[in-house]
C-alpha atoms as a PDB file:
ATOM      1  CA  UNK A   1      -1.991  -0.173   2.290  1.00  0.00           C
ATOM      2  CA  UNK A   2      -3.770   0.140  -1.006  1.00  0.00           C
ATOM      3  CA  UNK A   3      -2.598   0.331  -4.109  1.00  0.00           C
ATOM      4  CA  UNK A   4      -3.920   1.964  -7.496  1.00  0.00           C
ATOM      5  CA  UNK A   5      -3.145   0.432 -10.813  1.00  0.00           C
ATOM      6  CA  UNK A   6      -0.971   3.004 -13.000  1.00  0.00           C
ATOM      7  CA  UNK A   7      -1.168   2.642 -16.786  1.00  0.00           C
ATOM      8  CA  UNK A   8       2.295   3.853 -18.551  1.00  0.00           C
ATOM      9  CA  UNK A   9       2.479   4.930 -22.259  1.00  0.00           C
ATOM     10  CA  UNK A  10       5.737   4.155 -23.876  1.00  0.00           C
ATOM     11  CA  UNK A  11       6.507   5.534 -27.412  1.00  0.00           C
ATOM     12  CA  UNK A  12       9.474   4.662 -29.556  1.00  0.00           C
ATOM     13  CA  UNK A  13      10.035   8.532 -31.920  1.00  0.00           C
ATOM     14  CA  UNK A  14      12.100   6.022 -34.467  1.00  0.00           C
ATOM     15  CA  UNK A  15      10.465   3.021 -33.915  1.00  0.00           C
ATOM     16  CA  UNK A  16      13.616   1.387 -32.498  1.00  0.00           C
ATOM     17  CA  UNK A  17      13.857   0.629 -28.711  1.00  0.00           C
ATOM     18  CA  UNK A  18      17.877   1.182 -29.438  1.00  0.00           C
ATOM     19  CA  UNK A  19      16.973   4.945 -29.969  1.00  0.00           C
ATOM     20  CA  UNK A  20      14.637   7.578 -28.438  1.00  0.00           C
ATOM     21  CA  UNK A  21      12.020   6.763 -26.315  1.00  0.00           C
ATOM     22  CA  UNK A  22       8.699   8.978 -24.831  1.00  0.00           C
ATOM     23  CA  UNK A  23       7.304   7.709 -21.700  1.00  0.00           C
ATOM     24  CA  UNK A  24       3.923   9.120 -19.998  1.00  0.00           C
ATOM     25  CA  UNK A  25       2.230   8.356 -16.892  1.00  0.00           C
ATOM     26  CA  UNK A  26      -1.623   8.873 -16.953  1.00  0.00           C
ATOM     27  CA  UNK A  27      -2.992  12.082 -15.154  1.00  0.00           C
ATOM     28  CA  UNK A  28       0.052  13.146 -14.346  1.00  0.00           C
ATOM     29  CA  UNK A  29       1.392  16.554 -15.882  1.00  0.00           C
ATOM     30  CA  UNK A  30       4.925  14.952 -16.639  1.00  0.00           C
ATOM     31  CA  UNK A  31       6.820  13.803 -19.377  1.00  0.00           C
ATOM     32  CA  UNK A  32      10.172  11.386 -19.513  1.00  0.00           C
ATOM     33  CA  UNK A  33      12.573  11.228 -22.258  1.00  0.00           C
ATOM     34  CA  UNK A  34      15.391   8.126 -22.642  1.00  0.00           C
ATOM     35  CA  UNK A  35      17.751   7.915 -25.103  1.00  0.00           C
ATOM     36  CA  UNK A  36      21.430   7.121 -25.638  1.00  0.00           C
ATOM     37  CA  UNK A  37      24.400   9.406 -25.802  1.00  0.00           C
ATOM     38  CA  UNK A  38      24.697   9.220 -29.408  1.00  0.00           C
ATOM     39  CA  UNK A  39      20.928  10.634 -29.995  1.00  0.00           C
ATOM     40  CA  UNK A  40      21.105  14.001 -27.806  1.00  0.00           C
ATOM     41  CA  UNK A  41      22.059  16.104 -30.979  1.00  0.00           C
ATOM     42  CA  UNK A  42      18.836  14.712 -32.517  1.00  0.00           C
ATOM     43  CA  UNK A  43      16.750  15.837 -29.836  1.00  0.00           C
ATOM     44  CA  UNK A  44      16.527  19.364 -31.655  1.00  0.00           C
ATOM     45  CA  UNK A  45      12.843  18.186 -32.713  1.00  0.00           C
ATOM     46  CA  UNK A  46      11.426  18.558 -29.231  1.00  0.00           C
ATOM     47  CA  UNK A  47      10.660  21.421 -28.572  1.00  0.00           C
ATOM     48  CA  UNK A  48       9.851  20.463 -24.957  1.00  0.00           C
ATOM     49  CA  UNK A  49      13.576  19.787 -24.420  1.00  0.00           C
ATOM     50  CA  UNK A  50      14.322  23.272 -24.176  1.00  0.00           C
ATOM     51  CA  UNK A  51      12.181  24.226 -21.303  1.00  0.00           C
ATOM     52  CA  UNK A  52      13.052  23.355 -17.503  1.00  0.00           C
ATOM     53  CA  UNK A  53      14.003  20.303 -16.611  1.00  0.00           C
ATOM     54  CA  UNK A  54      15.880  17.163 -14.476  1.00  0.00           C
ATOM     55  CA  UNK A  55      18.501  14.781 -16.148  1.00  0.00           C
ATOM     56  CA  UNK A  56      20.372  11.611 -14.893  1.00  0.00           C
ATOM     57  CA  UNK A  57      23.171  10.889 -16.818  1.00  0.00           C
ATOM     58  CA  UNK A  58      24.054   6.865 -17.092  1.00  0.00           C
ATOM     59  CA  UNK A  59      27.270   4.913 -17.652  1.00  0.00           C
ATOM     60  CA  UNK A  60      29.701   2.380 -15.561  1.00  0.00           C
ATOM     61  CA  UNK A  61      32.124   3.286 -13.165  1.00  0.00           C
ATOM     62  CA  UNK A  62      35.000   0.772 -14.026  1.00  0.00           C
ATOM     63  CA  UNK A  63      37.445   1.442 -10.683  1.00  0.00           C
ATOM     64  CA  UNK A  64      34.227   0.388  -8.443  1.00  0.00           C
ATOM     65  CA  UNK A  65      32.934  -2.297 -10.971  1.00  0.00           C
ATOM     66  CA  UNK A  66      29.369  -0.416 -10.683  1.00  0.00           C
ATOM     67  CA  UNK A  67      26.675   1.837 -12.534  1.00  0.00           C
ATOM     68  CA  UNK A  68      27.499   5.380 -12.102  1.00  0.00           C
ATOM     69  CA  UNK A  69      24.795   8.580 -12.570  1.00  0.00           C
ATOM     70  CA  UNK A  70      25.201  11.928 -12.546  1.00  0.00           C
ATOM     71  CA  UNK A  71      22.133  13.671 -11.664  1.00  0.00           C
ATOM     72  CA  UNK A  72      21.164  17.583 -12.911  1.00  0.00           C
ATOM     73  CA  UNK A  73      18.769  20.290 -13.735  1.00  0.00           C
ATOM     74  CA  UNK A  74      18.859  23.169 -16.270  1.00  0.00           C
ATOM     75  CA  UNK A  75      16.631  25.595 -17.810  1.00  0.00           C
ATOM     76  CA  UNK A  76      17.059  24.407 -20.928  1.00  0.00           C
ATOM     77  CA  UNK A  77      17.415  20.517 -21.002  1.00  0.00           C
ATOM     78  CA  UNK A  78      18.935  19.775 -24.589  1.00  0.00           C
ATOM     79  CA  UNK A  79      21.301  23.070 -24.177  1.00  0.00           C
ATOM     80  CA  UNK A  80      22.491  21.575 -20.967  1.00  0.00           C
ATOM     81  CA  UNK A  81      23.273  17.866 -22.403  1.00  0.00           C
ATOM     82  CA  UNK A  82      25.054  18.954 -25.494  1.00  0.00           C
ATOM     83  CA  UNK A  83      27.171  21.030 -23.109  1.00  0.00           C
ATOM     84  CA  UNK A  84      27.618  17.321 -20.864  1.00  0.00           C
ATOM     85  CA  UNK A  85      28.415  16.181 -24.216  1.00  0.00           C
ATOM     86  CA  UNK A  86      31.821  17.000 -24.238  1.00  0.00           C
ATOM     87  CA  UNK A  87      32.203  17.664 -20.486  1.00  0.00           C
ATOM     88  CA  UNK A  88      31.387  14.590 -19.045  1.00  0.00           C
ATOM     89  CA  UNK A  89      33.081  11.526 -20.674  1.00  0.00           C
ATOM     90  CA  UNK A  90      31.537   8.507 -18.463  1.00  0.00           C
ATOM     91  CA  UNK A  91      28.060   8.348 -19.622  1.00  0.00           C
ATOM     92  CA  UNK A  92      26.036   6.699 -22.046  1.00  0.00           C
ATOM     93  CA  UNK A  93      22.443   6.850 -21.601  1.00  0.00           C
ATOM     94  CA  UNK A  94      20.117   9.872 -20.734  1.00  0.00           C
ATOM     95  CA  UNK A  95      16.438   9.881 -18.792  1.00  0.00           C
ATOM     96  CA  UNK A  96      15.203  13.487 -18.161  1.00  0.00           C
ATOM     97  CA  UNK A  97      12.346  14.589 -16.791  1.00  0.00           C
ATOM     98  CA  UNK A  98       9.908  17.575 -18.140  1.00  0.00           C
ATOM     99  CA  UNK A  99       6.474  19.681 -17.708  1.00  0.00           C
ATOM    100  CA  UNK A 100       3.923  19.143 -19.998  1.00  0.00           C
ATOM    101  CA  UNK A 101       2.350  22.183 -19.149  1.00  0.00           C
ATOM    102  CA  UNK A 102       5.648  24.359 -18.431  1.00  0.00           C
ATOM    103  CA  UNK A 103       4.499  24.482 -14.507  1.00  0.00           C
ATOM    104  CA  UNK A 104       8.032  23.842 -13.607  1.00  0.00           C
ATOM    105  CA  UNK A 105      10.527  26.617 -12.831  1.00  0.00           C
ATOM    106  CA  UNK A 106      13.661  27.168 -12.017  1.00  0.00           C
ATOM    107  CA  UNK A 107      12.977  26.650  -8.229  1.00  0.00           C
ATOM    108  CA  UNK A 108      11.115  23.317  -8.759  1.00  0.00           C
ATOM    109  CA  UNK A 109      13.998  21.840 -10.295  1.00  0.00           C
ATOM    110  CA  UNK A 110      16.827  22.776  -8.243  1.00  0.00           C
ATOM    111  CA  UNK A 111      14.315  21.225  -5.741  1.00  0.00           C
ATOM    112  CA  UNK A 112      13.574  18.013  -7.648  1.00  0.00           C
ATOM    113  CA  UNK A 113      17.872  17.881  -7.878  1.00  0.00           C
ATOM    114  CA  UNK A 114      18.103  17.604  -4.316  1.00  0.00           C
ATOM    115  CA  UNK A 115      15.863  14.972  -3.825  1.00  0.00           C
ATOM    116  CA  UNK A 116      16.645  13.057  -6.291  1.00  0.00           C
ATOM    117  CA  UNK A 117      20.516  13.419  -4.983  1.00  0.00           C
ATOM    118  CA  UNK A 118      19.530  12.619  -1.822  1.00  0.00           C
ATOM    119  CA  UNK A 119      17.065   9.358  -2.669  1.00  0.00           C
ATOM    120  CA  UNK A 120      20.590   7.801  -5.178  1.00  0.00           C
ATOM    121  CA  UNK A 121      22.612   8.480  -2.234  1.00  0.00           C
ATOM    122  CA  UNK A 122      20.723   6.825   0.445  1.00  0.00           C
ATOM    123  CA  UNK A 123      20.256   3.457  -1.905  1.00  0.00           C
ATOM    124  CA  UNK A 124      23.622   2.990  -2.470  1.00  0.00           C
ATOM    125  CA  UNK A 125      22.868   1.274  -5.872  1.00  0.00           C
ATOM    126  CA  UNK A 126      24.501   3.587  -8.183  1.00  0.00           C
ATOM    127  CA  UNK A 127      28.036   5.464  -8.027  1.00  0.00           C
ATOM    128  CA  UNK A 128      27.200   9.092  -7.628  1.00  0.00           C
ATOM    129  CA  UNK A 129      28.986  11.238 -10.101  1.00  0.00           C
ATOM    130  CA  UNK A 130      28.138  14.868  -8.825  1.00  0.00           C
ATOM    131  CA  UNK A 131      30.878  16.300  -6.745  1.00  0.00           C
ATOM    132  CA  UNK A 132      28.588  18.466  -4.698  1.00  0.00           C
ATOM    133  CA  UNK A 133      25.487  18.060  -2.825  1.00  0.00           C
ATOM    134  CA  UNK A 134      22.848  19.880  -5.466  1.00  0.00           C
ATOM    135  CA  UNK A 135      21.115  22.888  -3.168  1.00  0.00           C
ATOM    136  CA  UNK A 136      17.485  22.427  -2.100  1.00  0.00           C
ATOM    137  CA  UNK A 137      14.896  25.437  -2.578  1.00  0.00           C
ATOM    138  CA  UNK A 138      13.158  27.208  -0.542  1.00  0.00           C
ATOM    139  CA  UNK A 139       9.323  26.218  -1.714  1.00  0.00           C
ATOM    140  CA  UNK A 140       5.640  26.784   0.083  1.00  0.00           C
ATOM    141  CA  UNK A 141       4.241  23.608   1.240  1.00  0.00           C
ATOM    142  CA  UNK A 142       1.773  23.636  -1.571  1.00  0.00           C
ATOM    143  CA  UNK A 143       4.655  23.666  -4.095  1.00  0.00           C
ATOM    144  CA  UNK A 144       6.336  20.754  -1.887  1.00  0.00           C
ATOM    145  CA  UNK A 145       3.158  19.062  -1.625  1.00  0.00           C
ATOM    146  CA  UNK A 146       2.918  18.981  -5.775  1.00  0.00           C
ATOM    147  CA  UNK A 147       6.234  18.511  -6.217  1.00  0.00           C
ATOM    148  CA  UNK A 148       6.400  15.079  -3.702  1.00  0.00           C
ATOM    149  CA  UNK A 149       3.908  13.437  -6.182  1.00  0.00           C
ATOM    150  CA  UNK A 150       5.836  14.508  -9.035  1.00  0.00           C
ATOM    151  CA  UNK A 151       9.174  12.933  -7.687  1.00  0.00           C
ATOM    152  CA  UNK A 152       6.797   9.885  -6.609  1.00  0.00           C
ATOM    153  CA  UNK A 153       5.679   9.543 -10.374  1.00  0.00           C
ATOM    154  CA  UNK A 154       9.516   9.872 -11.712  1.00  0.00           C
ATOM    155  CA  UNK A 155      10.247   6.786  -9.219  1.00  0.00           C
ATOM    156  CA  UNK A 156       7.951   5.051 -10.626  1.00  0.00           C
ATOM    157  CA  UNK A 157       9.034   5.745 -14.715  1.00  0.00           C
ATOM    158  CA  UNK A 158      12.533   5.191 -13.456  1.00  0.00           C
ATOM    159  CA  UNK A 159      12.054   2.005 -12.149  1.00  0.00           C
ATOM    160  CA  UNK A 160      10.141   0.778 -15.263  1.00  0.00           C
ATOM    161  CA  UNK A 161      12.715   2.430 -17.474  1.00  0.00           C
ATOM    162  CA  UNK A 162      15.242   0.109 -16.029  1.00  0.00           C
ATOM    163  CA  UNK A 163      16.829   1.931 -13.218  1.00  0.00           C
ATOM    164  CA  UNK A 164      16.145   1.600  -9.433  1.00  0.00           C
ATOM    165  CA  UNK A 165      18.883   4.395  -8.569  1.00  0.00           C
ATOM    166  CA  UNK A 166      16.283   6.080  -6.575  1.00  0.00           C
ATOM    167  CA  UNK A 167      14.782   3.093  -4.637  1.00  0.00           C
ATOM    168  CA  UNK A 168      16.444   1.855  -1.610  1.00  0.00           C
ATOM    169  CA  UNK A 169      17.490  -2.069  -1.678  1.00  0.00           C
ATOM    170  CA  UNK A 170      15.234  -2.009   1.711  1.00  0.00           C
ATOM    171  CA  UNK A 171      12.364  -0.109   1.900  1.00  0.00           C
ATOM    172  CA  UNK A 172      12.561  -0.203   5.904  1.00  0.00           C
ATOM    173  CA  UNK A 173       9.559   2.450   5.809  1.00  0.00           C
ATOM    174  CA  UNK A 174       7.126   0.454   3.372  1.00  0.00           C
ATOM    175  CA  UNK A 175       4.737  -1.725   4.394  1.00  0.00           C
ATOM    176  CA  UNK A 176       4.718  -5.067   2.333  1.00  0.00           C
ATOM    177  CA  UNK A 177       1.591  -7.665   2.375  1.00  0.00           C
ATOM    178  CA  UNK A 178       3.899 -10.611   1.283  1.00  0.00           C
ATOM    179  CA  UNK A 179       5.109 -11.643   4.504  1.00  0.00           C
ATOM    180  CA  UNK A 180       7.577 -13.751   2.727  1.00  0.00           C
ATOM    181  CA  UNK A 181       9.812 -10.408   1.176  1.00  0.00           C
ATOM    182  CA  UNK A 182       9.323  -8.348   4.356  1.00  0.00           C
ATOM    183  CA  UNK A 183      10.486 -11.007   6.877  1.00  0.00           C
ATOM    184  CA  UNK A 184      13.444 -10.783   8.322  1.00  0.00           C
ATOM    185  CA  UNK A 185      15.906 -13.794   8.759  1.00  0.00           C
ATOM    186  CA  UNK A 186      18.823 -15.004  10.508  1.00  0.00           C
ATOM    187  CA  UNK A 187      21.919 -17.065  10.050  1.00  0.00           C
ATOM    188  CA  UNK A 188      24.127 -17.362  13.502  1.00  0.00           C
ATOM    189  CA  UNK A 189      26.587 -19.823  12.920  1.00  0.00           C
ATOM    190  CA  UNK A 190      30.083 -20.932  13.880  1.00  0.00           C
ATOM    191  CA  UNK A 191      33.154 -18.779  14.096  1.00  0.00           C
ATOM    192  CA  UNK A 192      31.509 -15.198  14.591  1.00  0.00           C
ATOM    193  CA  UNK A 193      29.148 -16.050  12.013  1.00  0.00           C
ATOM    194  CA  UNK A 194      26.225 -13.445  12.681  1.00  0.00           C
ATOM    195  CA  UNK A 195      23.722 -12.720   9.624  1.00  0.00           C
ATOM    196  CA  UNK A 196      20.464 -10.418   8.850  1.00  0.00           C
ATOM    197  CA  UNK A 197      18.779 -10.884   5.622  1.00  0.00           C
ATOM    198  CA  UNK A 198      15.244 -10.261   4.096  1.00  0.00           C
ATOM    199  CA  UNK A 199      14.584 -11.070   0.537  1.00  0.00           C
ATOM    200  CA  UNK A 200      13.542  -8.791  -2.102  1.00  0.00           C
ATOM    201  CA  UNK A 201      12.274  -8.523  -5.264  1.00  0.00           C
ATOM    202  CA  UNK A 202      16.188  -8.001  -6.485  1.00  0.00           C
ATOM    203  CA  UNK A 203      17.541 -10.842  -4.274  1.00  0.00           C
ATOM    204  CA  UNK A 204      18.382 -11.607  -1.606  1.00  0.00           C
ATOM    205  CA  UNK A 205      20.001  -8.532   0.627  1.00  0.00           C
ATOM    206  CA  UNK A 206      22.077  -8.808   3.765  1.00  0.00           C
ATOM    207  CA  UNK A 207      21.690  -5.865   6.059  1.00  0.00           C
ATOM    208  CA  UNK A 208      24.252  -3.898   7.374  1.00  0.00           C
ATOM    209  CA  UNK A 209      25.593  -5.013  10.749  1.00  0.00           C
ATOM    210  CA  UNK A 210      26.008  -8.451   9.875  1.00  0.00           C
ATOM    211  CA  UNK A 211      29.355 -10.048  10.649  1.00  0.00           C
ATOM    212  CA  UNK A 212      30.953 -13.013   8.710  1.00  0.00           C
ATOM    213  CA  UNK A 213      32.791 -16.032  10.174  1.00  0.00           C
ATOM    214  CA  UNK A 214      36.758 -16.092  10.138  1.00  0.00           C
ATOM    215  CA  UNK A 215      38.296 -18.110   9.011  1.00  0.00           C
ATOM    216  CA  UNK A 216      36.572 -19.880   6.323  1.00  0.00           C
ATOM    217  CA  UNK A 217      36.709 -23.321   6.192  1.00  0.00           C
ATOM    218  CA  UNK A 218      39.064 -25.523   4.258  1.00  0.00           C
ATOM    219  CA  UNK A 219      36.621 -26.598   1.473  1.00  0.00           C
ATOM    220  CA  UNK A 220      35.478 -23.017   1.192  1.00  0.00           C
ATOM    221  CA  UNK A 221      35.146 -22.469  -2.972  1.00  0.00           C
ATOM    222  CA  UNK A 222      37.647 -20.364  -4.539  1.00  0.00           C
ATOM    223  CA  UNK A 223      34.970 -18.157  -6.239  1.00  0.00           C
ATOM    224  CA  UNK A 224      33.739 -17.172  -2.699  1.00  0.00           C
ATOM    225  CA  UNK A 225      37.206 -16.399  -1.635  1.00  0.00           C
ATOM    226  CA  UNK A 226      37.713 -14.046  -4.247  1.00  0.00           C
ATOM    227  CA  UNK A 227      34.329 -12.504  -3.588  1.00  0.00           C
ATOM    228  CA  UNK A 228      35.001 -12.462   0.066  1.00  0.00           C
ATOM    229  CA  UNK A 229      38.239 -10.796  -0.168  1.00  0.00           C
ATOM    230  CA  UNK A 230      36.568  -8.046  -3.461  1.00  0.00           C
ATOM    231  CA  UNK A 231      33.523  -7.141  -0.141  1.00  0.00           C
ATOM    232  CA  UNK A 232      36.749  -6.758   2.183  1.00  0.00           C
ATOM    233  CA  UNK A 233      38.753  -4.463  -0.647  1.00  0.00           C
ATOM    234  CA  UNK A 234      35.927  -2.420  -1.100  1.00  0.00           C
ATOM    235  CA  UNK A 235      35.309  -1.996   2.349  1.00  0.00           C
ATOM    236  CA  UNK A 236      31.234  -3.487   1.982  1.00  0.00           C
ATOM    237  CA  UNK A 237      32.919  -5.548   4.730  1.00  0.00           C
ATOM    238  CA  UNK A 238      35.086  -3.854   7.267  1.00  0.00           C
ATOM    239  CA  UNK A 239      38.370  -4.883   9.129  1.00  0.00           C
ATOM    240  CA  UNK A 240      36.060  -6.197  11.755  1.00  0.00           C
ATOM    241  CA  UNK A 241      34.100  -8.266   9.667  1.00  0.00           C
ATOM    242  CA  UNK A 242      30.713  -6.224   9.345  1.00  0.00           C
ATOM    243  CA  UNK A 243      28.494  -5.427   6.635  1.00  0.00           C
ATOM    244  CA  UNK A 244      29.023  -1.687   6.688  1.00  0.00           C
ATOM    245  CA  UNK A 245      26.102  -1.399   3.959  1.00  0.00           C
ATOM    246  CA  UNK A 246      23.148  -3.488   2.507  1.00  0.00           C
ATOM    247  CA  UNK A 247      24.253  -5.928   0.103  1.00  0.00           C
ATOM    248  CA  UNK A 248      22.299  -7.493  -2.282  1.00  0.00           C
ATOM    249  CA  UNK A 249      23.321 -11.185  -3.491  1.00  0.00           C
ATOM    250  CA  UNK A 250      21.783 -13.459  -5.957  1.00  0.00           C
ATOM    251  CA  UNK A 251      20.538 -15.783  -3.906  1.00  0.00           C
ATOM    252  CA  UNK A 252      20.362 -16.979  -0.172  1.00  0.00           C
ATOM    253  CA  UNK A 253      22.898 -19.353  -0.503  1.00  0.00           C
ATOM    254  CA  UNK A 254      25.278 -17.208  -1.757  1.00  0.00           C
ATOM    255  CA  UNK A 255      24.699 -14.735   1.213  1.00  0.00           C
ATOM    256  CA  UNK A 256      24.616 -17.712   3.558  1.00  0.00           C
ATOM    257  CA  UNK A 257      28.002 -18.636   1.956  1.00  0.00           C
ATOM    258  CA  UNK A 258      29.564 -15.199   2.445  1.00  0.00           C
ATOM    259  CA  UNK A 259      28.228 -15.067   5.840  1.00  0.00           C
ATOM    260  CA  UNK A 260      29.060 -18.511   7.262  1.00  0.00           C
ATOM    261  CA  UNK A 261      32.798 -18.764   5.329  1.00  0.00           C
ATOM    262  CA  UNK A 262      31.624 -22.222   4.002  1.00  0.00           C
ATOM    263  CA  UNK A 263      29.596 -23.642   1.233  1.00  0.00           C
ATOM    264  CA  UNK A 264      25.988 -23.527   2.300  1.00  0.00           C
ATOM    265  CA  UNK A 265      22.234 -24.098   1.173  1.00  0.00           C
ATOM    266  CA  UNK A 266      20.741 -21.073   1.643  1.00  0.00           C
ATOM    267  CA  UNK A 267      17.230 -22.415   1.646  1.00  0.00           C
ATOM    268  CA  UNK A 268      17.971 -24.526   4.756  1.00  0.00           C
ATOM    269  CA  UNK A 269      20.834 -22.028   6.656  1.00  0.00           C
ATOM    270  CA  UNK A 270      18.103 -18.758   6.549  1.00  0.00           C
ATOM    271  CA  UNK A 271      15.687 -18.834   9.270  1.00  0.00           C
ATOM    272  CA  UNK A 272      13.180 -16.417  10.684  1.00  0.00           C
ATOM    273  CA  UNK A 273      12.477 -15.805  14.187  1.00  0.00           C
ATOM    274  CA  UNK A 274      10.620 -18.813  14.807  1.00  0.00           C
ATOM    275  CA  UNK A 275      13.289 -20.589  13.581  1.00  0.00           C
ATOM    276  CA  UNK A 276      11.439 -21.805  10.496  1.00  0.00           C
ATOM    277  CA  UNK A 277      13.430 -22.049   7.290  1.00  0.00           C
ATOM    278  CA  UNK A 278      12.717 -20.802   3.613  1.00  0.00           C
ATOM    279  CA  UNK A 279      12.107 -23.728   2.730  1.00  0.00           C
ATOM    280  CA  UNK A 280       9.525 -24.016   5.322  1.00  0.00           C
ATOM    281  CA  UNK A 281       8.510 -20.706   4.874  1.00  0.00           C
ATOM    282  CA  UNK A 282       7.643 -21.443   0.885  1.00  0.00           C
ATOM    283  CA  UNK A 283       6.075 -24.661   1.880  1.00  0.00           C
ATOM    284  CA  UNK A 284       3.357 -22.982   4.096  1.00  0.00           C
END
């Protein structure tokens, strides 16, 4: 696969990244906004806020210890988030999407909600705050065909403006040159222990389907107890031991840990298919 460089314009309005931001990809007929809660009312001043638009709406969902986004459309943007303004208590931080040229309508963005909806739900990284699935246009497949490289180009913008809520934590469907993220590895240890892995450029994941040992050893550190038992409570691990989701951990030896129900080197305990380690794999 090839890829083409992309060269991003970022523009702080007050000159403080704390504030309002402008971000602009080149040739492409889009425009990004990000700023905090506290600055929607002083969005007044662009006039391009008042024409159609998508939102995501950023905060912290306490009860699942995660980031939470609520994820929207309206006709008029900055009417719409002075409205979430008092409706919606849990967020803090805004990125909305606009035309620069006004091509969008009111079709395009109910379409644009749906996908986006769709794209947070299948990565799993963010708490979804919408309490209904957004409904998806009917569109010709010229207007899909436009619109895929516009969502395309607000995945990218997101993901440079700090949030990956629309990137899965395994691109299964991407092909990736660097053998060493797209490999797969294994961990099949004592006690049940059963583990899938790859690395990424977040960490290290392990996929759903893997199954951790019981019990855990004697020696096994309390701080993996407690994280054992917090996977179990939130049900990332189910009652018969399974990764019920991809889970993304800070390191292999942390998954390795998880996975094996002892202290581990996760360097050593990872191995691919030919039964090489990581740290065989980063000595090649």
């Amino acid at each position: 696969m090839r890829f083409f460089g992309k060269t991003i314009s970022l523009f702080l309005i007050e000159g403080d990244p704390n504030k309002r931001w402008v971000c602009e990809l080149s040739n492409w007929n889009g425009k990004a906004y990000k700023f905090p809660r506290a600055e929607v009312r002083n969005c007044s001043d662009r006039i391009d806020l008042s024409g159609c638009g998508i939102y995501f709406l950023f905060g912290r969902n306490d009860e699942y210890e995660k980031e939470s986004v609520y994820i929207g459309e309206a006709e008029n943007v900055f009417v719409r988030l002075k409205q979430h303004l008092v409706g919606k208590e849990f967020w803090n931080e805004c990125i909305t999407f606009i035309s620069k040229d006004n091509r969008l309508n009111k079709a395009h963005i109910k379409y644009l909600e749906h996908q986006c909806y769709c794209l947070a739900q299948k990565s799993n990284r963010y708490v979804l705050e919408n309490t209904s699935i957004p409904t998806k246009s009917s569109l010709t497949e010229a207007e899909e065909a436009e619109l895929a490289e516009f969502l395309h180009n607000v995945k990218i913008i997101m993901n440079t403006l700090g949030h990956k809520v629309l990137e899965p934590i395994v691109d299964y469907e991407k092909q990736v040159d660097d053998k060493n993220i797209s490999e797969t590895l294994y961990i099949n240890a004592a006690r049940g222990a059963e583990g899938k892995g790859k690395r990424t450029t977040d960490g290290f994941v392990v996929l759903k389907g893997s199954k951790i040992a019981d019990p855990v050893t004697t020696s096994y550190g309390e701080n993996w107890n407690k994280l054992r038992k917090k996977l179990l409570d939130s049900k990332i691990i189910n009652e018969e031991l399974y990764f019920t989701e991809d889970k993304i951990f800070g390191s292999p030896s942390a998954a390795a840990a998880i996975i094996m129900g002892r202290n581990a080197n996760g360097l050593i305990e990872w191995k691919n298919i030919k039964g090489k380690t990581l740290t065989d794999i980063d000595s090649e």
